[in-house]
PDB file of N, CA and C in Angstrom:
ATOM      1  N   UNK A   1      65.770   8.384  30.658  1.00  0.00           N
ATOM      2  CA  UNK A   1      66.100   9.426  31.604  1.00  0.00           C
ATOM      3  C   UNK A   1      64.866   9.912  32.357  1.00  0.00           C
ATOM      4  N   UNK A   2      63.725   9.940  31.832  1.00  0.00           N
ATOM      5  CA  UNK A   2      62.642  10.497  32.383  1.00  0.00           C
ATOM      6  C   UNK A   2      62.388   9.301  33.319  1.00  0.00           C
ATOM      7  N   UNK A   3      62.308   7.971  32.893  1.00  0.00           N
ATOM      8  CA  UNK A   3      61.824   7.214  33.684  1.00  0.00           C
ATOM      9  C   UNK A   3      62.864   7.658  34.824  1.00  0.00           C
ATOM     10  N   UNK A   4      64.176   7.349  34.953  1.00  0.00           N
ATOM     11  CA  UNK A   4      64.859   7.746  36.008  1.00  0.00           C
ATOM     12  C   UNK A   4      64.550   8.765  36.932  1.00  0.00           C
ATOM     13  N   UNK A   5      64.197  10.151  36.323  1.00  0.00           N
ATOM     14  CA  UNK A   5      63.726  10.850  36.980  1.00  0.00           C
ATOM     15  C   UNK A   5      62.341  10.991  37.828  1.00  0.00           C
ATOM     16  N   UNK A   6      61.515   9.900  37.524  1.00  0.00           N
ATOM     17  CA  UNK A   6      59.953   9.665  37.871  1.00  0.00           C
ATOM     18  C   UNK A   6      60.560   8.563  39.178  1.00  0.00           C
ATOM     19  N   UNK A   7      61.319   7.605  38.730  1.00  0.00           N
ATOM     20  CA  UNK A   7      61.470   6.616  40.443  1.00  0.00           C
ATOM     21  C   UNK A   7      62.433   7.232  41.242  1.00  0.00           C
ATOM     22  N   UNK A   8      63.143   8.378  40.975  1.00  0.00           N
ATOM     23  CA  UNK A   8      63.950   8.796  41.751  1.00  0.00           C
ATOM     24  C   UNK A   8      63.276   9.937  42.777  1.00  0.00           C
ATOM     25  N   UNK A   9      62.279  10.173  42.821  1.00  0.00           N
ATOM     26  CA  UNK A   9      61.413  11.287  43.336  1.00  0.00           C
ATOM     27  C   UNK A   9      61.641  12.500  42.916  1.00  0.00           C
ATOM     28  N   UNK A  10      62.347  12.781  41.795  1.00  0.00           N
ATOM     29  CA  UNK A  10      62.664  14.105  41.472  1.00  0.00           C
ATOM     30  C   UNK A  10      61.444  14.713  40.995  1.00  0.00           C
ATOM     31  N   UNK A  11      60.702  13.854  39.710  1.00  0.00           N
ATOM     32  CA  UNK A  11      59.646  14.492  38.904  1.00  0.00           C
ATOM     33  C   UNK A  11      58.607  14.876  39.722  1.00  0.00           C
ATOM     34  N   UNK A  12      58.267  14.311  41.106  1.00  0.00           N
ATOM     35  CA  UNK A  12      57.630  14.719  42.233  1.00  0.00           C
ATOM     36  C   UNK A  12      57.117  16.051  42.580  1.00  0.00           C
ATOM     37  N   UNK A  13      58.614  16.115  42.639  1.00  0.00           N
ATOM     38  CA  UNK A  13      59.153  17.546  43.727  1.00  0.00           C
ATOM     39  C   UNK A  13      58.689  18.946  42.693  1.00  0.00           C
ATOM     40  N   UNK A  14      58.828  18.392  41.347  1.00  0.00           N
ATOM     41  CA  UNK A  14      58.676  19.493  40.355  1.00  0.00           C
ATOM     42  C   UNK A  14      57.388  19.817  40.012  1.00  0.00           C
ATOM     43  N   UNK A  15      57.462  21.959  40.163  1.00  0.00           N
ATOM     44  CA  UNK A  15      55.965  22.015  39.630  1.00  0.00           C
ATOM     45  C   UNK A  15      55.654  22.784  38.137  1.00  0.00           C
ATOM     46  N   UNK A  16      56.643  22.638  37.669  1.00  0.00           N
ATOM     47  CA  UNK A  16      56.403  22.268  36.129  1.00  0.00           C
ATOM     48  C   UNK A  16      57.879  21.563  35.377  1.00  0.00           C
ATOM     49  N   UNK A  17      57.293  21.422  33.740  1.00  0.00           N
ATOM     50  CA  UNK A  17      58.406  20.922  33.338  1.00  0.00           C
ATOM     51  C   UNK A  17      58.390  22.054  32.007  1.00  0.00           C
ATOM     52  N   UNK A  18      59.566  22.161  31.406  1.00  0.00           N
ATOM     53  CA  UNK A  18      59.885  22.483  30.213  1.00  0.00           C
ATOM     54  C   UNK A  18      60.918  21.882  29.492  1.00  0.00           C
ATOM     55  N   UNK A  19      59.670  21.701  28.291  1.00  0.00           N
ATOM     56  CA  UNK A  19      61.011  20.957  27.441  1.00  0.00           C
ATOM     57  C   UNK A  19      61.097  21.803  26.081  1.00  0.00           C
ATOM     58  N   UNK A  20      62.425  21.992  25.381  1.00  0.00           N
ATOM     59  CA  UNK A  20      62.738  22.849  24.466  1.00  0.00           C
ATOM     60  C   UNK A  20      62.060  22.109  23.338  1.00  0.00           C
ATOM     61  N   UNK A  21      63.271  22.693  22.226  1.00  0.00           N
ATOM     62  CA  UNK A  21      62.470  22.371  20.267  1.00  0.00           C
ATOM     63  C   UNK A  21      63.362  21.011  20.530  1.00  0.00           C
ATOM     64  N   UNK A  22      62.585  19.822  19.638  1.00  0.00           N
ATOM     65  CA  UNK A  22      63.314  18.787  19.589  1.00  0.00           C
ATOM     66  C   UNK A  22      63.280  18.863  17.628  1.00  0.00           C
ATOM     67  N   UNK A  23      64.468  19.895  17.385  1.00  0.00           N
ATOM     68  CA  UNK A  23      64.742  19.509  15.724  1.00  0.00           C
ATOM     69  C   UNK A  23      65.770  18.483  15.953  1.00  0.00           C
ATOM     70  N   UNK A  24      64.563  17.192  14.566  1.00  0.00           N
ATOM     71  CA  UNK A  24      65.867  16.213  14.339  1.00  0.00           C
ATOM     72  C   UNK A  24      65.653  15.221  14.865  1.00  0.00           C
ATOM     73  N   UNK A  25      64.474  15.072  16.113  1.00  0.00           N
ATOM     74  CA  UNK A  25      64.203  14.348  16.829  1.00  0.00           C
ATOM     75  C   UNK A  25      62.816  13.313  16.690  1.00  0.00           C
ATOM     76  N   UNK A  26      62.591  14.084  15.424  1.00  0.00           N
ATOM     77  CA  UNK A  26      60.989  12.773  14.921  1.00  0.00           C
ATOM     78  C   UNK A  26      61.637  11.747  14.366  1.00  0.00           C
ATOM     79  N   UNK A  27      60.730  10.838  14.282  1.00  0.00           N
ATOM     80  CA  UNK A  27      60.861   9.356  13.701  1.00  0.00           C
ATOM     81  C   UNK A  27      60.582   9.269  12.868  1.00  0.00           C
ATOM     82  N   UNK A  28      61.131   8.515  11.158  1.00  0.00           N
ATOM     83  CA  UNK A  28      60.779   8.604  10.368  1.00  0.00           C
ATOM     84  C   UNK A  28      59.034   8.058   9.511  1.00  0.00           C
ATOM     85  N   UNK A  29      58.901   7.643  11.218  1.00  0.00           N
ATOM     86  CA  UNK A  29      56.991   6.941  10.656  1.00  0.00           C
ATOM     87  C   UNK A  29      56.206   7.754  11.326  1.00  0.00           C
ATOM     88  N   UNK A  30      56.583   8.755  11.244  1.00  0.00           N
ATOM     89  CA  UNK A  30      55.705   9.858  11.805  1.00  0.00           C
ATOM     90  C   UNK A  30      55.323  10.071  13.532  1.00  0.00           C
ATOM     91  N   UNK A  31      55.977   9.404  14.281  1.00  0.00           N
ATOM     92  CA  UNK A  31      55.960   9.629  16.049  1.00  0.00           C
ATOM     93  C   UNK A  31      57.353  10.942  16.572  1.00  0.00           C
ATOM     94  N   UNK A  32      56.187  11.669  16.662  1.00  0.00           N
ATOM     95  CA  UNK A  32      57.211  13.261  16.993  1.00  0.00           C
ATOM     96  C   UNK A  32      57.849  13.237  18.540  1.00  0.00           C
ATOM     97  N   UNK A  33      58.514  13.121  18.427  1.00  0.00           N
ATOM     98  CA  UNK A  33      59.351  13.449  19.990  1.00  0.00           C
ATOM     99  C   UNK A  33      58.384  14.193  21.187  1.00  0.00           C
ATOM    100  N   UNK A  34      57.829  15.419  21.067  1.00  0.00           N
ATOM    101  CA  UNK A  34      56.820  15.975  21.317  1.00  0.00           C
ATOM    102  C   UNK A  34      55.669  15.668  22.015  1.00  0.00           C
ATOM    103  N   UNK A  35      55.261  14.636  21.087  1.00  0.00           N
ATOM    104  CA  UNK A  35      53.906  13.727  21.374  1.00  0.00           C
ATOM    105  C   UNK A  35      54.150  12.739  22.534  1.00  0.00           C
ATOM    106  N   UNK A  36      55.687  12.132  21.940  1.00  0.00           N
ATOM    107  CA  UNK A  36      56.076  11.067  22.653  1.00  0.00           C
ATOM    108  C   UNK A  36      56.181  11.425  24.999  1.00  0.00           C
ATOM    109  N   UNK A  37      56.722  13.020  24.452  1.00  0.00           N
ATOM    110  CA  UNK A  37      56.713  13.657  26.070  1.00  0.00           C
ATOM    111  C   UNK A  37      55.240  13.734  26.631  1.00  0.00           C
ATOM    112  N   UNK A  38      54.970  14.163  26.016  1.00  0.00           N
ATOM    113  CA  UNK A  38      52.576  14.711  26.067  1.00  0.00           C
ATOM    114  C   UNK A  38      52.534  13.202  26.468  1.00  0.00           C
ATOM    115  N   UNK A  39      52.683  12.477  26.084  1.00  0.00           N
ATOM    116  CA  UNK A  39      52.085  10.806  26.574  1.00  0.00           C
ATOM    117  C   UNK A  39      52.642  10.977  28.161  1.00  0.00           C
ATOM    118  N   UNK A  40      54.250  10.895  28.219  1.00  0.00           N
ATOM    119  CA  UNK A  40      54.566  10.682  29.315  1.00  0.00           C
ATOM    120  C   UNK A  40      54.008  11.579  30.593  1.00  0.00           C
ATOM    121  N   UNK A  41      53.828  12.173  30.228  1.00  0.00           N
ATOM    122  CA  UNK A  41      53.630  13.362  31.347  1.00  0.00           C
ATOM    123  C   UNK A  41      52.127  14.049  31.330  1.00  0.00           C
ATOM    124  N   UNK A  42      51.307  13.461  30.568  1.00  0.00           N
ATOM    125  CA  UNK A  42      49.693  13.253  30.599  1.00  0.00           C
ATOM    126  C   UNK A  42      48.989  13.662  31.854  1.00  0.00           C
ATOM    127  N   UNK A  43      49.696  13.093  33.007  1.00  0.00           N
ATOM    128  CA  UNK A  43      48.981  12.790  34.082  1.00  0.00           C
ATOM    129  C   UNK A  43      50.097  13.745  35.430  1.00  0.00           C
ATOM    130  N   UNK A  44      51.037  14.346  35.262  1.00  0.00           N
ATOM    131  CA  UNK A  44      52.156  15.184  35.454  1.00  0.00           C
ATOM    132  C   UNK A  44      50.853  16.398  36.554  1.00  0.00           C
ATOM    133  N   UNK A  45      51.465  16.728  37.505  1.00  0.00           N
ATOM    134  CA  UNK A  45      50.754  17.470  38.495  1.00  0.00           C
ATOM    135  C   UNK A  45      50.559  18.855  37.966  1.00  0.00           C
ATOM    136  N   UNK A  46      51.504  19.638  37.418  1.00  0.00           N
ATOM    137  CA  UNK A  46      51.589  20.842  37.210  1.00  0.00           C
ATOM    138  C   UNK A  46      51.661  21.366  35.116  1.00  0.00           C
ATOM    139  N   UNK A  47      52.048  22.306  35.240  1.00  0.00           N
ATOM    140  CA  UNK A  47      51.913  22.829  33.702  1.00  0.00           C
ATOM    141  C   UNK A  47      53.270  22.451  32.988  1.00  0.00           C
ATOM    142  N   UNK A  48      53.284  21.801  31.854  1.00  0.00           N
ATOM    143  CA  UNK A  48      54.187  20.926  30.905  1.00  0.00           C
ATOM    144  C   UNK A  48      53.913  22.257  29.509  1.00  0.00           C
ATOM    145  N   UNK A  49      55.118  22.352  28.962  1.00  0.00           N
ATOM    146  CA  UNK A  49      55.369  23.126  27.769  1.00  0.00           C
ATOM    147  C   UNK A  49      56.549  23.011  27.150  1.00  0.00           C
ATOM    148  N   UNK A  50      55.995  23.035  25.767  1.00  0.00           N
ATOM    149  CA  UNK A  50      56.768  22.245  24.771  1.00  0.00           C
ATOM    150  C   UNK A  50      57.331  23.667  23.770  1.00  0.00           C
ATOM    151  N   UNK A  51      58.428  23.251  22.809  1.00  0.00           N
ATOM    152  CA  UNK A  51      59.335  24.625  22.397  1.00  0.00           C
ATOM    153  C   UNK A  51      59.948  25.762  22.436  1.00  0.00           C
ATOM    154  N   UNK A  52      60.275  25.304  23.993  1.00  0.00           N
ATOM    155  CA  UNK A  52      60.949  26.646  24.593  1.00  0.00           C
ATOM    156  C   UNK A  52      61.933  26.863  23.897  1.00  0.00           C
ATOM    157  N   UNK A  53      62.488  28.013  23.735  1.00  0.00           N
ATOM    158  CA  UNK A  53      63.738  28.223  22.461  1.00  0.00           C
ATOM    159  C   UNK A  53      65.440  28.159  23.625  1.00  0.00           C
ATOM    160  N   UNK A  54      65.838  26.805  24.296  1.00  0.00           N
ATOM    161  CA  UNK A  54      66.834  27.130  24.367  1.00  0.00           C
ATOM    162  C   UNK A  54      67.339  25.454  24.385  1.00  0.00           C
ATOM    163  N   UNK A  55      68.604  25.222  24.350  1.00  0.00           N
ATOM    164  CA  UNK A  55      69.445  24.521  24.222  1.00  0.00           C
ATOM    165  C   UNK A  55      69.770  24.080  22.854  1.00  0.00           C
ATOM    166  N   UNK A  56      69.174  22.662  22.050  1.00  0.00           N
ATOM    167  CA  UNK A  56      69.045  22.616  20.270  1.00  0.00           C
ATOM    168  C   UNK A  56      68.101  23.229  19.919  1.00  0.00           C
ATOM    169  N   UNK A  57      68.318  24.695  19.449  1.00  0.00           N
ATOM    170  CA  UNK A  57      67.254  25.315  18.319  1.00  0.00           C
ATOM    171  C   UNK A  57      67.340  25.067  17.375  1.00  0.00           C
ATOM    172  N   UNK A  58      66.230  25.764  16.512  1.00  0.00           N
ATOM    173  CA  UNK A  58      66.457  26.197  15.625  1.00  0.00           C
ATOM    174  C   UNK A  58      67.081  27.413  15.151  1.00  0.00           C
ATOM    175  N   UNK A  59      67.027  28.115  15.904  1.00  0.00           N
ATOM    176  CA  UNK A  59      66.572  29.477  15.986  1.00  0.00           C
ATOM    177  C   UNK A  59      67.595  30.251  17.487  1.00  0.00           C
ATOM    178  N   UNK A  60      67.750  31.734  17.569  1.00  0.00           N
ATOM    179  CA  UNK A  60      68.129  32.151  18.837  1.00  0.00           C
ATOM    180  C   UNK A  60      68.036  31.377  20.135  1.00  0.00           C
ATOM    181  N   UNK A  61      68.682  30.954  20.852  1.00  0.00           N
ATOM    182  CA  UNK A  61      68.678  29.817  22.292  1.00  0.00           C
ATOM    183  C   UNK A  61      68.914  30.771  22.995  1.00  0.00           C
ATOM    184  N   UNK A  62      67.728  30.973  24.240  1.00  0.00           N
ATOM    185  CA  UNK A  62      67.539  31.495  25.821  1.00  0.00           C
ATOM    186  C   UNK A  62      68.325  31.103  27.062  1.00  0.00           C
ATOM    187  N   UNK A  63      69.120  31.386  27.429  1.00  0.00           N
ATOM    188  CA  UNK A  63      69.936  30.490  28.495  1.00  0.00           C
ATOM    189  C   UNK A  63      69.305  31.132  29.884  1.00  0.00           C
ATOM    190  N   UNK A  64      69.484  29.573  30.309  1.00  0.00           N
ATOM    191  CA  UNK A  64      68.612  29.243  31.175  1.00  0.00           C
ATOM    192  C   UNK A  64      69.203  29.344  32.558  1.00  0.00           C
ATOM    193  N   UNK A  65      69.388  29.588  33.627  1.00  0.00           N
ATOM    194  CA  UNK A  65      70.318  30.119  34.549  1.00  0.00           C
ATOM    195  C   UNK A  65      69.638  29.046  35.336  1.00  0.00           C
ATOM    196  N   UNK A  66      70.451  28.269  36.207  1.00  0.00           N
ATOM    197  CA  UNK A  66      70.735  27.534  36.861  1.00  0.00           C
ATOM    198  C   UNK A  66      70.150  28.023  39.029  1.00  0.00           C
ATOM    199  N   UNK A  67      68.837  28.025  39.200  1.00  0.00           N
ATOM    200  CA  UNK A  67      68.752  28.752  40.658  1.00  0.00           C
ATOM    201  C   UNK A  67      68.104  29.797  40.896  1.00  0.00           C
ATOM    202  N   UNK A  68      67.683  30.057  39.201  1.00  0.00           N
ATOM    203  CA  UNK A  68      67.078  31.691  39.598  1.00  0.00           C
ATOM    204  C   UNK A  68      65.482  31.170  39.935  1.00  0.00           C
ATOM    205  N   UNK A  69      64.684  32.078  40.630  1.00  0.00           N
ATOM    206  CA  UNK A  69      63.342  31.891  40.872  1.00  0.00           C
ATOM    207  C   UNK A  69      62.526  32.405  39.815  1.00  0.00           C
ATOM    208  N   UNK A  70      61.114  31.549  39.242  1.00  0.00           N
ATOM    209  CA  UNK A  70      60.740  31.658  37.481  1.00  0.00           C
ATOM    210  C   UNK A  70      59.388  31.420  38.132  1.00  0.00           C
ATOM    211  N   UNK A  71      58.413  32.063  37.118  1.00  0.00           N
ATOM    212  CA  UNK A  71      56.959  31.684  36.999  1.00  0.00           C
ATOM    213  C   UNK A  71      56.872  31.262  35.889  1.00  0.00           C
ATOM    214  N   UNK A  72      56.232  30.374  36.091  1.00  0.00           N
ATOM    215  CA  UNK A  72      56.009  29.729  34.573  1.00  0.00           C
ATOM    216  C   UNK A  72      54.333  30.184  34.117  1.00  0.00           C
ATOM    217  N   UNK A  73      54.318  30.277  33.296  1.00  0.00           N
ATOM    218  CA  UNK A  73      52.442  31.027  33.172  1.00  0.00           C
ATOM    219  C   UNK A  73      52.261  30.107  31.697  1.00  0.00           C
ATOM    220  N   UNK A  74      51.387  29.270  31.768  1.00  0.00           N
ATOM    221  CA  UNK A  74      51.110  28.357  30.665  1.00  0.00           C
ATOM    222  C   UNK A  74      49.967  28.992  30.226  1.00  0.00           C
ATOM    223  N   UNK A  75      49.493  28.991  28.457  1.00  0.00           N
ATOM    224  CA  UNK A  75      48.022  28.971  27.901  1.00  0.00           C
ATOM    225  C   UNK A  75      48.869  29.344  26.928  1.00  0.00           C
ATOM    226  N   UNK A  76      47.504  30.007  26.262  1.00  0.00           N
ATOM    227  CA  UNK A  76      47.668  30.503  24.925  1.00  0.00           C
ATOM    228  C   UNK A  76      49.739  31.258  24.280  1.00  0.00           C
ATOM    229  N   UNK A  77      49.953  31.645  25.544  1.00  0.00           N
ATOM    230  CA  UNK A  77      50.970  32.859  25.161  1.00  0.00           C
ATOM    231  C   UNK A  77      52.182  32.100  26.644  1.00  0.00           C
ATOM    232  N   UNK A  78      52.231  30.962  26.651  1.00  0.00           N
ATOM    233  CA  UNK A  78      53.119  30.107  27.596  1.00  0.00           C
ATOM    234  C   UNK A  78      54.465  31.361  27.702  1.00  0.00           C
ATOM    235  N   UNK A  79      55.010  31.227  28.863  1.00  0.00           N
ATOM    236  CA  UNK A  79      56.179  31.780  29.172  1.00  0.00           C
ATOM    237  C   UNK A  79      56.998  31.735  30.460  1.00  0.00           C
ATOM    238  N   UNK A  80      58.142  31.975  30.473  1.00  0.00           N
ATOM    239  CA  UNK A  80      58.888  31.861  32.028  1.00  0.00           C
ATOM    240  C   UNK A  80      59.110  33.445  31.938  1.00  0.00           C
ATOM    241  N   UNK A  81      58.868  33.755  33.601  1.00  0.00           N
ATOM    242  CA  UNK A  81      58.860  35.310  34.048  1.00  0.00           C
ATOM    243  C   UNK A  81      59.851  35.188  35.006  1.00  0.00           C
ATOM    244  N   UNK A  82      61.404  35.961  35.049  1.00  0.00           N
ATOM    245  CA  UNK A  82      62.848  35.607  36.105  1.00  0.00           C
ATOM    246  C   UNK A  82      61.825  36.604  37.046  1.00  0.00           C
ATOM    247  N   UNK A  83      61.762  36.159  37.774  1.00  0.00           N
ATOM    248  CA  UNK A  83      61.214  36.828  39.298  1.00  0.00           C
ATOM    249  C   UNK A  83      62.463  37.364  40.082  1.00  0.00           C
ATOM    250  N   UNK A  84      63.757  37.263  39.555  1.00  0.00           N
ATOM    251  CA  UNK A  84      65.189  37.848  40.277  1.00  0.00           C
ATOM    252  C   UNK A  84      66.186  37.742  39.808  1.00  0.00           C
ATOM    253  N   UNK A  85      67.098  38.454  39.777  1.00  0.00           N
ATOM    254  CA  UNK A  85      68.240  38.366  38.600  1.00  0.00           C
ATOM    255  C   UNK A  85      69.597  37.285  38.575  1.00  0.00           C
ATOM    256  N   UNK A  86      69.496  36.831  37.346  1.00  0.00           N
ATOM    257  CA  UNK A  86      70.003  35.444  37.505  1.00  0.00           C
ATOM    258  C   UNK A  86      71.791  35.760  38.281  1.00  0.00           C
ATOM    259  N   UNK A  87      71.964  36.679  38.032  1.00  0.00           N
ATOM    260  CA  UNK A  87      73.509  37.482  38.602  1.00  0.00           C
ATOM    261  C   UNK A  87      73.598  38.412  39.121  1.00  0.00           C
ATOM    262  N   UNK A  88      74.364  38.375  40.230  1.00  0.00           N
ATOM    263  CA  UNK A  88      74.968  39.932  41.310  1.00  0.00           C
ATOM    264  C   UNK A  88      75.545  40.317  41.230  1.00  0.00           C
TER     265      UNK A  88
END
């Protein structure tokens, strides 16, 4: 799917990515799902962050609204900021 999204010009257009918790998703010889994204996207233009808490958690899931305008602020304390309310 990612590859799809890299020849289709989508991954382009994007200036970041987020990807949620992947529980369930390591390999049993030790290659974490995780790592496996960090490879792909190594070279990715903008800020990439890993365990956002929504879709398969572990834990409470954030829903993610579809259009709303977001800052994404990566480092130490990574986060998305809704810059406008996802509903009127």
């Amino acid at each position: 799917m990612i590859t799809q999204l890299a020849q289709s010009g989508i991954l382009a257009k994007a200036k970041a990515v987020i990807f949620a918790e992947f529980p369930g998703c390591d390999e049993p010889d030790g290659l974490k799902a995780s790592e496996l994204m960090a490879n792909l996207f190594e070279s990715f233009h903008g800020p990439v962050l890993f365990g956002f808490p929504t879709g398969h958690t572990t834990g409470p899931s954030v829903t993610l609204p579809f259009g709303a305008k977001v800052t994404v602020v990566s480092g130490e304390h990574s986060r998305l900021v809704f810059n406008e309310a996802a509903v009127e």
